[in-house]
Protein backbone atom coordinates (compact mmCIF):
# COMPACT_ATOMS: atom_id res chain seq x y z
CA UNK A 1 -8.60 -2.98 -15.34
CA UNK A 2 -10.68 -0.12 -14.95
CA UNK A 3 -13.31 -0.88 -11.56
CA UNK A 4 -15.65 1.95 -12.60
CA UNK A 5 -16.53 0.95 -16.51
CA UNK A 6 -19.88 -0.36 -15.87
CA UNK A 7 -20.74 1.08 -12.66
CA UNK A 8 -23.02 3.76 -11.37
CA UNK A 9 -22.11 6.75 -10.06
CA UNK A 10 -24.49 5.80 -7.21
CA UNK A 11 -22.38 2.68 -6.96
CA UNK A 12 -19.22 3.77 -7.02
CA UNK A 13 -19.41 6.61 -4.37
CA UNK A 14 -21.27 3.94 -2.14
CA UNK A 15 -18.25 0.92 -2.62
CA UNK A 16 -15.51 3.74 -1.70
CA UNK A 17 -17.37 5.37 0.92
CA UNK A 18 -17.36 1.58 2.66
CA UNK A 19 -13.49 1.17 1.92
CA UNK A 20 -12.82 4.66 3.49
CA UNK A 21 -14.90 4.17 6.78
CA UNK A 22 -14.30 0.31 7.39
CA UNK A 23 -10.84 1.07 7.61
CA UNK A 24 -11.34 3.93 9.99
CA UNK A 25 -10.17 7.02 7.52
CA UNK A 26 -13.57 8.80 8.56
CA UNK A 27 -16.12 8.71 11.11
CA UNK A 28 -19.67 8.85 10.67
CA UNK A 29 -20.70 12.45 9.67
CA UNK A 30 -16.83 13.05 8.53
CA UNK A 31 -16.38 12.93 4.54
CA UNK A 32 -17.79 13.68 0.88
CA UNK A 33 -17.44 11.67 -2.32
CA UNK A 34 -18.49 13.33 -5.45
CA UNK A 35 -18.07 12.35 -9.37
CA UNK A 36 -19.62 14.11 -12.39
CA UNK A 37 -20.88 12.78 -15.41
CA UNK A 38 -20.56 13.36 -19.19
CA UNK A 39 -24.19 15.40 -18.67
CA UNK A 40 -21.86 17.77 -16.07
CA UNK A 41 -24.51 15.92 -13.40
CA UNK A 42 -22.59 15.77 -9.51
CA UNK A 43 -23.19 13.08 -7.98
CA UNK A 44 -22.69 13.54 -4.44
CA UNK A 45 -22.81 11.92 -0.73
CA UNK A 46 -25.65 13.47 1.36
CA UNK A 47 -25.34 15.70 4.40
CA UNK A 48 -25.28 14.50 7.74
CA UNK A 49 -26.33 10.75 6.57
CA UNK A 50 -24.52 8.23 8.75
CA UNK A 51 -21.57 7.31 6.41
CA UNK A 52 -21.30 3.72 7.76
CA UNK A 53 -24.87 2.51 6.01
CA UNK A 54 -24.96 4.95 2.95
CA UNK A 55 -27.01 2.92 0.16
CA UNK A 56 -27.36 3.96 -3.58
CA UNK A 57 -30.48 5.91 -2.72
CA UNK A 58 -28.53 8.12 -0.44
CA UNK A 59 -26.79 9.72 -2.87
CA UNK A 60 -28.00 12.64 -4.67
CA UNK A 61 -27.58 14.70 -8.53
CA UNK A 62 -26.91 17.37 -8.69
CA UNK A 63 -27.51 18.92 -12.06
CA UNK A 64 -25.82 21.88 -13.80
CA UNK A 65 -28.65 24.66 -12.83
CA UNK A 66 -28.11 23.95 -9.42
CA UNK A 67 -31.55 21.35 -8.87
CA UNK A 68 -31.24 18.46 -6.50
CA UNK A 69 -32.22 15.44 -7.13
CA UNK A 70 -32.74 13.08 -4.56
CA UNK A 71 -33.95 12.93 -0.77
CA UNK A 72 -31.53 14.51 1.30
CA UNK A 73 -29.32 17.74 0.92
CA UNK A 74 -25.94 17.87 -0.56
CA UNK A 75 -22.79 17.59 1.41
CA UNK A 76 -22.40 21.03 2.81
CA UNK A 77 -18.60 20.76 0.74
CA UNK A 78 -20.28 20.58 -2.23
CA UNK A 79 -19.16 24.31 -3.62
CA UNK A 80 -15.15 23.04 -3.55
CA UNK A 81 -16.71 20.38 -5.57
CA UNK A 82 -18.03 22.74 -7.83
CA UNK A 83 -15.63 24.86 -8.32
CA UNK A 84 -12.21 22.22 -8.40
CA UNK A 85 -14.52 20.78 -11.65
CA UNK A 86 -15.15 24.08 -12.87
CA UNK A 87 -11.35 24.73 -12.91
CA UNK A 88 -10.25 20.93 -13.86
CA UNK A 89 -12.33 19.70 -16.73
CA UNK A 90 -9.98 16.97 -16.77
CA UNK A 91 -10.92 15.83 -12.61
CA UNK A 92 -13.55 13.49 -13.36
CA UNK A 93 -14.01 12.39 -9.09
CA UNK A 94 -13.57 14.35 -5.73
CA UNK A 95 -13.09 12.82 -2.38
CA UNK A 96 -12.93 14.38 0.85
CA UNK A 97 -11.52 12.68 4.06
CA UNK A 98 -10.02 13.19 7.67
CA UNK A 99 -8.04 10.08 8.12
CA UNK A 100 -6.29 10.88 11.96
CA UNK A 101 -2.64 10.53 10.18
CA UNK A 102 -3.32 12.94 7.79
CA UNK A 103 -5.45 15.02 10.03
CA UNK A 104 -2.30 14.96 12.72
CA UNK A 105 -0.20 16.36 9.64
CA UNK A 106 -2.61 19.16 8.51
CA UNK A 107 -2.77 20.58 12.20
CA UNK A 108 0.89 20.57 12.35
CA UNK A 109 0.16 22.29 8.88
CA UNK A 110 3.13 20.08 7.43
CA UNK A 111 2.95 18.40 4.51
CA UNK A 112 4.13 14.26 4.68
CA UNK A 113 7.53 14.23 2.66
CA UNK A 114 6.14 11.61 -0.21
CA UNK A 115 9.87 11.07 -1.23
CA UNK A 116 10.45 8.29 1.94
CA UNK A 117 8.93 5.65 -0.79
CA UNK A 118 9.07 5.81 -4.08
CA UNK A 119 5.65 4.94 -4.98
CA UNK A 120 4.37 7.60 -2.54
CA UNK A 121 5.82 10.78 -4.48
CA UNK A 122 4.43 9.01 -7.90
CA UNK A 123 1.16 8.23 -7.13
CA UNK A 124 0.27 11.62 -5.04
CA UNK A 125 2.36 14.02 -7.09
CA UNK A 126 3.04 17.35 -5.57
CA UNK A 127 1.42 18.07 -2.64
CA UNK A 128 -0.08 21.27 -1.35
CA UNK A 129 -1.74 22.64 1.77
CA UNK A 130 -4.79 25.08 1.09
CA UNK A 131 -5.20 28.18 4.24
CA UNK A 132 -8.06 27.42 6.56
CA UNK A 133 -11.42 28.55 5.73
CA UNK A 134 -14.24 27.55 7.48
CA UNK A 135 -15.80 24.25 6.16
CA UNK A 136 -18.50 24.62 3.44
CA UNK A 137 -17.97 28.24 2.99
CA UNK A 138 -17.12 29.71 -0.46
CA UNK A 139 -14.07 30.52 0.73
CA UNK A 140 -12.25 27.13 1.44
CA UNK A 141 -13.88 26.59 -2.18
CA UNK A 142 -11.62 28.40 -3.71
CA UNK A 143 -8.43 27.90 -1.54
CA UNK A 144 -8.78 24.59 -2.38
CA UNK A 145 -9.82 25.28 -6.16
CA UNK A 146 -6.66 27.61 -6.75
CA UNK A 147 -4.23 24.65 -5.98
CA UNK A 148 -5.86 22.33 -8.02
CA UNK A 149 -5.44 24.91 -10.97
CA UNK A 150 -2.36 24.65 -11.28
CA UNK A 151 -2.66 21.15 -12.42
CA UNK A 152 -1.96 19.21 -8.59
CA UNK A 153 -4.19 16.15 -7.77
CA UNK A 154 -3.50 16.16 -3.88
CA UNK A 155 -4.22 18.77 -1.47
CA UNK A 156 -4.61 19.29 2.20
CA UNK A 157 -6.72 21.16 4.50
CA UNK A 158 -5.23 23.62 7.50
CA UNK A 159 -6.73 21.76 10.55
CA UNK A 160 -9.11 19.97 8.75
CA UNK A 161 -8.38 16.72 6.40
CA UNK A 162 -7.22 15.95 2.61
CA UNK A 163 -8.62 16.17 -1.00
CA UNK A 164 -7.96 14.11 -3.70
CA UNK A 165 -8.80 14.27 -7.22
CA UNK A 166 -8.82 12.39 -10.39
CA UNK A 167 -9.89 10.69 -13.79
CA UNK A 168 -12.31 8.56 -11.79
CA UNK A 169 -12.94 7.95 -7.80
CA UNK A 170 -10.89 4.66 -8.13
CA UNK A 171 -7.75 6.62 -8.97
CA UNK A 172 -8.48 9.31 -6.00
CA UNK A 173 -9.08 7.08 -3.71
CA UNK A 174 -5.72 5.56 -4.87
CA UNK A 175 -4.39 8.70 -4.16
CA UNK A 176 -5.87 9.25 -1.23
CA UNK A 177 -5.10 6.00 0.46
CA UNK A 178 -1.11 6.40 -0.59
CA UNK A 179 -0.68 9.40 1.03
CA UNK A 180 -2.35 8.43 4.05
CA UNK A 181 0.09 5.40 4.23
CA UNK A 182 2.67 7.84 3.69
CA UNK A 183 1.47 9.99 6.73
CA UNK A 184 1.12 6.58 9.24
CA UNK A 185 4.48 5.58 8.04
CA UNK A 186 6.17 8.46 9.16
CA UNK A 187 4.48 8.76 12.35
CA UNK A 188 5.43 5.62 13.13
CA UNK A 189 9.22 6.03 12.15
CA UNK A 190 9.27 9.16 14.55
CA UNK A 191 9.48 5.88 17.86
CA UNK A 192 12.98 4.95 15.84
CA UNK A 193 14.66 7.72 14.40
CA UNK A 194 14.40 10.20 11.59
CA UNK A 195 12.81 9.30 8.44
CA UNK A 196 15.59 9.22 5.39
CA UNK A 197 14.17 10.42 1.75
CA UNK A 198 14.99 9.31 -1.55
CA UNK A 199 16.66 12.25 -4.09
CA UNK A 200 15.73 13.05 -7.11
CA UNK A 201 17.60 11.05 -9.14
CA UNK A 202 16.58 8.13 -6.98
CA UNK A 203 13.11 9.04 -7.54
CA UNK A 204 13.30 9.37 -11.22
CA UNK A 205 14.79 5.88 -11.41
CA UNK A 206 11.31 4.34 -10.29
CA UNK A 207 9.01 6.81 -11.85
CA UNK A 208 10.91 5.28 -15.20
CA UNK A 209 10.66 2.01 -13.98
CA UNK A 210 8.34 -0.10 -17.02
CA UNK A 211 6.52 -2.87 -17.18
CA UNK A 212 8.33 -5.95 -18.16
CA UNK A 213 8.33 -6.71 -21.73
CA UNK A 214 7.75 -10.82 -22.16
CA UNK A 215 6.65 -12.61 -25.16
CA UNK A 216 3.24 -14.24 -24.59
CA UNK A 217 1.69 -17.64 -25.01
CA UNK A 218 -2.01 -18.82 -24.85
CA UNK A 219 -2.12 -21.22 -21.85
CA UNK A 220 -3.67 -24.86 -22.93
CA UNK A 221 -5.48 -24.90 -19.97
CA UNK A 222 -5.38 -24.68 -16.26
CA UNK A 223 -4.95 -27.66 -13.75
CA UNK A 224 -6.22 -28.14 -10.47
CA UNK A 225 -3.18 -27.27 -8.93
CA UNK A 226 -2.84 -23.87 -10.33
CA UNK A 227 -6.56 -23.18 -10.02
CA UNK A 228 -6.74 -23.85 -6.55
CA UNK A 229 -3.46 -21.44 -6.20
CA UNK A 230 -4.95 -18.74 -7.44
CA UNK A 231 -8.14 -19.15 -5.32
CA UNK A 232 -5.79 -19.21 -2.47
CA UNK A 233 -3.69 -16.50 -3.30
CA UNK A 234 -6.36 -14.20 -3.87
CA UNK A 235 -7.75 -15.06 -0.79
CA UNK A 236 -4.81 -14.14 0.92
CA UNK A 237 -4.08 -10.96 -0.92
CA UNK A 238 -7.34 -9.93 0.03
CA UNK A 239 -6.12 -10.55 3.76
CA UNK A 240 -3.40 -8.71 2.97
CA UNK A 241 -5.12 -5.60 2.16
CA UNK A 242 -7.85 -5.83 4.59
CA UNK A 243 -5.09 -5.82 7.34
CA UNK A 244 -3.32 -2.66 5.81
CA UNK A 245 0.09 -4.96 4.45
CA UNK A 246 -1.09 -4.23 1.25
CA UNK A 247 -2.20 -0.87 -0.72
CA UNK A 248 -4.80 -0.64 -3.66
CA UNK A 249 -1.64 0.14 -5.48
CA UNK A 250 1.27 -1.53 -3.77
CA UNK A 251 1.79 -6.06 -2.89
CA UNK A 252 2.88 -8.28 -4.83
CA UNK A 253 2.57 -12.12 -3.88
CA UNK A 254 4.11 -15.30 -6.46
CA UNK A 255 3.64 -19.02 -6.26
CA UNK A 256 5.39 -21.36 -7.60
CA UNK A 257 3.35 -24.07 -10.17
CA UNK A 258 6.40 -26.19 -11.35
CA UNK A 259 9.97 -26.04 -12.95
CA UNK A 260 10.39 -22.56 -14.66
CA UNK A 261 6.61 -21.60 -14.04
CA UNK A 262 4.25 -19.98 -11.21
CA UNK A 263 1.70 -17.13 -10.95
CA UNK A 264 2.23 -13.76 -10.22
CA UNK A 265 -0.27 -10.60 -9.57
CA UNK A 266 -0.34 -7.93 -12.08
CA UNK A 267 0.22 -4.58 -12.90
CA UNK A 268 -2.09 -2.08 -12.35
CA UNK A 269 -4.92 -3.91 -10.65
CA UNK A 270 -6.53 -2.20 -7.18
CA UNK A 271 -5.78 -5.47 -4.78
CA UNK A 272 -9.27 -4.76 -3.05
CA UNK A 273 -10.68 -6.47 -6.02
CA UNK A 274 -8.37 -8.88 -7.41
CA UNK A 275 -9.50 -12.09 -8.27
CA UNK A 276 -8.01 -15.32 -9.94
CA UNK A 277 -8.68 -14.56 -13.67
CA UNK A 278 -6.37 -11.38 -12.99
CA UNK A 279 -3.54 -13.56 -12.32
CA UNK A 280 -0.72 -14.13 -14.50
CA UNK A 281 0.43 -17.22 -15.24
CA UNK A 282 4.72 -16.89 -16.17
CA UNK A 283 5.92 -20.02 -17.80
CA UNK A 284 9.58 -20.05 -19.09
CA UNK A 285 9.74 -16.26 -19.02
CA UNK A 286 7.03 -16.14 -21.29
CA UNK A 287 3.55 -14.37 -19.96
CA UNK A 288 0.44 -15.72 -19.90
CA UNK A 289 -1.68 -13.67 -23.24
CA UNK A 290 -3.68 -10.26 -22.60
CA UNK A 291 -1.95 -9.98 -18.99
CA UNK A 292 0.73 -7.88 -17.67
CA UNK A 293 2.38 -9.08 -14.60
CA UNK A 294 4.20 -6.94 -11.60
CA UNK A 295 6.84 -5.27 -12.83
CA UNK A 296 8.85 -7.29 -10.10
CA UNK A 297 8.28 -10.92 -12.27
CA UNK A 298 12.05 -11.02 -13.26
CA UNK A 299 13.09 -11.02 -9.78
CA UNK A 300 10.44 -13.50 -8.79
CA UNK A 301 11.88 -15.25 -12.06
CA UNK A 302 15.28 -15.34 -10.74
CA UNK A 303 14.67 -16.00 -7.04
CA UNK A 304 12.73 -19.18 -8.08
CA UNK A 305 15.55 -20.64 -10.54
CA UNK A 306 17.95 -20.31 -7.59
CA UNK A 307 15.78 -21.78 -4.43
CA UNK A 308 14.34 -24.71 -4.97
CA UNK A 309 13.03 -24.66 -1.78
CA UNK A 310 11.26 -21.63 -2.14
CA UNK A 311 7.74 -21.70 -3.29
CA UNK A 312 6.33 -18.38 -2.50
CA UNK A 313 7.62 -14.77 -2.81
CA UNK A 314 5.78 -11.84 -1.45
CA UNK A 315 6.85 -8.21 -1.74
CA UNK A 316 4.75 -5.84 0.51
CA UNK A 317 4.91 -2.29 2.50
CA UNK A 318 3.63 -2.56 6.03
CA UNK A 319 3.76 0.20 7.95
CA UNK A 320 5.59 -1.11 10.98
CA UNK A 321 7.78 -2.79 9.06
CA UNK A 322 8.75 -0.27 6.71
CA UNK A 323 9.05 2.21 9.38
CA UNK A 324 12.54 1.03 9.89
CA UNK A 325 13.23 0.76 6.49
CA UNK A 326 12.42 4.53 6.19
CA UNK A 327 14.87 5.16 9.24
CA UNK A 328 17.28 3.15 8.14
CA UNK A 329 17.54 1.21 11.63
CA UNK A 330 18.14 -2.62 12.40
CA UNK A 331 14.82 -4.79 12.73
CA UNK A 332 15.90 -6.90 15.45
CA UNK A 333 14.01 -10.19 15.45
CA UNK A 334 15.45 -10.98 18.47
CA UNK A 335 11.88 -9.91 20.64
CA UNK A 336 9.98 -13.10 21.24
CA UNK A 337 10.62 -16.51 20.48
CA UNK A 338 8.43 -16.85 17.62
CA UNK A 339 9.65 -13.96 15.73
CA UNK A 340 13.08 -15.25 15.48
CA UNK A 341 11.59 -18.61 14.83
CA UNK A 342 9.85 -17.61 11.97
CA UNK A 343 11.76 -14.74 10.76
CA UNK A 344 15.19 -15.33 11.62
CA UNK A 345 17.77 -12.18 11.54
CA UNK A 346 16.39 -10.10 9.13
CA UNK A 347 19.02 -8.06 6.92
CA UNK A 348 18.52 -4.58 5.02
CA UNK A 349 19.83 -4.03 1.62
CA UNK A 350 20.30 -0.21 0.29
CA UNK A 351 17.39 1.04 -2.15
CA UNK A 352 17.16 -0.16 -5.72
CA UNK A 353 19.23 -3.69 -4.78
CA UNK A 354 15.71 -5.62 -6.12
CA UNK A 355 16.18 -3.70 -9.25
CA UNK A 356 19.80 -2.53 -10.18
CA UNK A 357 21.18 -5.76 -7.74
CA UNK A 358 19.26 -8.54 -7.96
CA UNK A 359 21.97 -11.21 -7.34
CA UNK A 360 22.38 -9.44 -4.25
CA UNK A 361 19.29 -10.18 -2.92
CA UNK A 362 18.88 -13.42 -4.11
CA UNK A 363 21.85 -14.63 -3.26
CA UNK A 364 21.36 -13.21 0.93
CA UNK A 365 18.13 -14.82 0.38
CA UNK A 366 18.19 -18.63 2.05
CA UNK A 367 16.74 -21.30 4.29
CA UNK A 368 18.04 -18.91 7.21
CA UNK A 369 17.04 -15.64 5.61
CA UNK A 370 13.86 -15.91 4.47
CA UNK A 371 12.70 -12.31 4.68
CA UNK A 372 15.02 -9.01 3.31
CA UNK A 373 14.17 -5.73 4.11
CA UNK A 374 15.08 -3.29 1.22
CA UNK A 375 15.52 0.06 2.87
CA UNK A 376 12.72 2.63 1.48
CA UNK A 377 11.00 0.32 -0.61
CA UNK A 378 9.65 -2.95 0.63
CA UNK A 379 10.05 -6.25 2.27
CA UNK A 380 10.48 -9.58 1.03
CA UNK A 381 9.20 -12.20 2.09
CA UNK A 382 10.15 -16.34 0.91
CA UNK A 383 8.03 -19.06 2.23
CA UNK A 384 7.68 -22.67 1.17
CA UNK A 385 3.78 -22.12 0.35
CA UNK A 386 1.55 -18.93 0.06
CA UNK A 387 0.11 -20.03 3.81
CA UNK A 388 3.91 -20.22 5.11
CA UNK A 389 5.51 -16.89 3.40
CA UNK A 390 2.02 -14.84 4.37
CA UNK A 391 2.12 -16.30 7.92
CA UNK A 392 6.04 -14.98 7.98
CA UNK A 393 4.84 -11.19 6.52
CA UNK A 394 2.13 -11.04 9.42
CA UNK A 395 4.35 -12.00 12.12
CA UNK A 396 6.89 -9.65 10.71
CA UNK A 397 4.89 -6.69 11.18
CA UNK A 398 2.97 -7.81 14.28
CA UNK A 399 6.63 -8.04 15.74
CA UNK A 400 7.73 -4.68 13.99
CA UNK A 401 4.56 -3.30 15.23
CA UNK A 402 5.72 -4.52 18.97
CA UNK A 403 8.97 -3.37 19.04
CA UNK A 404 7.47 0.61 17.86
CA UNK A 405 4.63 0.47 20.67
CA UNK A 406 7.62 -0.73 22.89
CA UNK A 407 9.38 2.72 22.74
CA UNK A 408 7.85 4.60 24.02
CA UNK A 409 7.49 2.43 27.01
CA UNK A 410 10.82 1.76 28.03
CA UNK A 411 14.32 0.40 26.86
CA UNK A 412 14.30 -2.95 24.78
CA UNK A 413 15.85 -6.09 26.35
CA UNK A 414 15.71 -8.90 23.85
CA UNK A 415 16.76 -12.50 23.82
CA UNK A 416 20.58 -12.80 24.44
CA UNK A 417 22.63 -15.32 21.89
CA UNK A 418 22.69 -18.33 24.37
CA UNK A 419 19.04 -18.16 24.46
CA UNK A 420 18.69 -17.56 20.66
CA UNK A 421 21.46 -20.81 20.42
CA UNK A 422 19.34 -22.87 22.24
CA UNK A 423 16.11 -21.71 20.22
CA UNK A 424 17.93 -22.82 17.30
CA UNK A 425 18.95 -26.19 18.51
CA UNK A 426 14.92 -27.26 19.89
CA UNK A 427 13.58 -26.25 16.97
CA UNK A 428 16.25 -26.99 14.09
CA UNK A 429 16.50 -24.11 12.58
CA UNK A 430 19.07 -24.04 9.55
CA UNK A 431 22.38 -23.12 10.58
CA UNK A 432 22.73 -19.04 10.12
CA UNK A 433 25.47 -18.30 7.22
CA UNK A 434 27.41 -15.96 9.22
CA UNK A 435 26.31 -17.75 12.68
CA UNK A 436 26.58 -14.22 14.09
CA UNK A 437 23.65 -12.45 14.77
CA UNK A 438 22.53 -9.34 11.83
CA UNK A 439 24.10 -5.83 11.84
CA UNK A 440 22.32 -4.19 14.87
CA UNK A 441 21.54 -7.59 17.19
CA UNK A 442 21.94 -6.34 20.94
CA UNK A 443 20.94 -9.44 22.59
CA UNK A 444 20.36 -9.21 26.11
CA UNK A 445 21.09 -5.50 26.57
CA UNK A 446 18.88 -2.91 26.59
CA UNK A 447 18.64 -0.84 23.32
């Protein structure tokens, strides 16, 4: 689904412009949004127009002879605008930004390494870092224009911020927002350890990762139960998103509707603006007509025929989270009460087990494992309703985002196995499989 079909220039700048300063990737003056039309019109953000309240009438076009039309001037980066269309008839959409992780990385003038998740080094492509030039001259123009030449998509600024480009200002911002994931993740994984990258053939085996191929049926209709699920489920994916657990591009949540049949989010769609028609219904392996589901559905397929106590699966990237899954270090539960509570001990399988493994993971999967972290990839997350398995992904990265601020304060001491015993035994909690505590579990001592 394409956001930007029916849309206005005008409109579009204005509804990514909000996404890019509500969640704090510029400040007010910071930041320019350009696309240009079949005419070879540029439709730009203003200059030095607070970016917080831009409206449609903000926005200015600028024509092909140079005339501006509207009431303010241009953004004073409109000549790298210019001239990355003039050497990219293909770029369709420019964006501009100085998000502080990205910002940290271009005055370090090091590029994020996109290869820690998979989805990172597909969606962003090569990345490239244009020389300093002072901003709006003619000269950062055309260090920035020169990289984009050579047919790259993504390229940062020397002490100054990031540019993306692409077939419309959905797909940079896409872009955009990936790589500044990318760049928080790996700050974040520096309070661990060092980050681990995937190789290239690892790489490759995701970038040739398809969407599942499933018959299709035309659904007779849609009972309550399944309508209200998808009103909840979008609800909560938009949750999701709004608290950074989700990307536009990444999250994928499942509920269960009845034997050998739930709902499952799709490919392709930005989850800023999913809604329930997007859904696709799965029933008996077959997919619900004119939809195309995450390419996950198998898994969520398989988990579901072999817990029948499971009645949600959600896969998702959080930042805290996946900050040890980049590092490759133990996520101790094993903090506060309610994390273990809710979480249990939380294993980590080795990259690719959701896709070349599966009966690995489902099988460690269980009432006392509820949540799996797969190292580089994702987390997931099983819940007996959308509320229950979404409550669990929160309070796993509210606890993963504890345990990083918590390094750099002082040495860990976490809840020794008598205590953890004895948490197990108020609450009746299912009996662990092992009844040792996970790979990693210091309880009691200080990390």
């Amino acid at each position: 689904m394409n956001q930007s079909n029916l849309l206005h220039p005008r409109d579009q700048i204005v509804m990514i412009m909000e996404r890019i300063y509500g969640y704090g990737m510029t400040t007010t003056s910071g930041g320019n949004l350009s696309i240009i039309d079949d005419n070879g019109d540029i439709w730009i953000t203003p200059s030095g127009i607070d970016k917080g309240s831009l409206t449609r009438n903000d926005i200015l076009c600028v024509k092909p002879d140079g005339t501006v039309v509207g009431p303010h001037k241009p953004s004073v980066e409109l000549p790298f605008h210019s001239q990355v269309y003039q050497m990219r008839p293909d770029v369709k959409a420019v964006l501009h930004a100085h998000p502080p992780a990205l910002v940290a990385f271009s005055i370090a003038r090091t590029l994020p390494d996109t290869s820690i998740i998979p989805n990172a080094h597909l969606v962003c492509g090569e990345v490239a870092m244009a020389e300093y030039a002072i901003p709006g001259s003619d000269q950062l123009g055309q260090n920035i224009a020169k990289h984009f030449a050579t047919g790259l998509n993504t390229v940062m600024l020397e002490n100054h911020g990031i540019v993306c480009a692409g077939k419309s200002l959905f797909e940079a911002f896409m872009r955009f927002e990936t790589l500044d994931f990318c760049a928080r993740l790996l700050i974040k994984s520096h309070a661990l350890d060092n980050p681990v990258g995937l190789d290239d053939s690892q790489l490759a085996q995701f970038e040739k990762k398809q969407p599942t191929s499933l018959d299709e049926f035309i659904p007779n209709g849609y009972s309550s139960k399944e309508r209200e699920a998808r009103r909840v489920m979008c609800d909560l994916i938009h949750r999701a998103y709004d608290q950074m657990l989700f990307t536009s591009t990444q999250g994928t949540f499942s509920s269960r509707l009845g034997d050998d049949s739930f709902i499952i989010t799709p490919y392709g769609v930005d989850r800023k603006y999913i809604e329930p028609r997007d859904l696709v219904r799965i029933d008996h392996g077959w997919r619900e007509a004119g939809k195309h589901p995450s390419r996950s559905v198998l898994l969520h397929q398989k988990i579901y025929q072999e817990h029948s106590d499971i009645n949600t699966v959600m896969i998702a990237h959080p930042p805290n989270i996946m900050a040890f899954g980049i590092t490759h270090t133990p996520f101790d539960t094993r903090t506060i009460p309610e994390s273990y509570i809710m979480l249990r001990d939380v294993p980590s399988l080795p990259y690719g087990t959701n896709v070349v493994n599966q009966d690995l993971l489902v099988n460690t999967l269980g009432p006392a494992v509820p949540l799996v972290l797969i190292e580089n990839d994702c987390v997931v997350v099983t819940g007996s309703s959308l509320l229950n398995a979404f409550d669990r992904l929160e309070v796993a990265e509210f606890s993963a985002k504890a345990v990083v601020a918590a390094r750099s304060i002082g040495p860990l001491v976490k809840i020794d196995e008598d205590e953890v015993i004895e948490l197990e035994k108020d609450f009746k909690l299912p009996p662990r499989k092992s009844g040792k505590c996970a790979k990693g579990c210091k309880g009691g001592k200080k990390e």
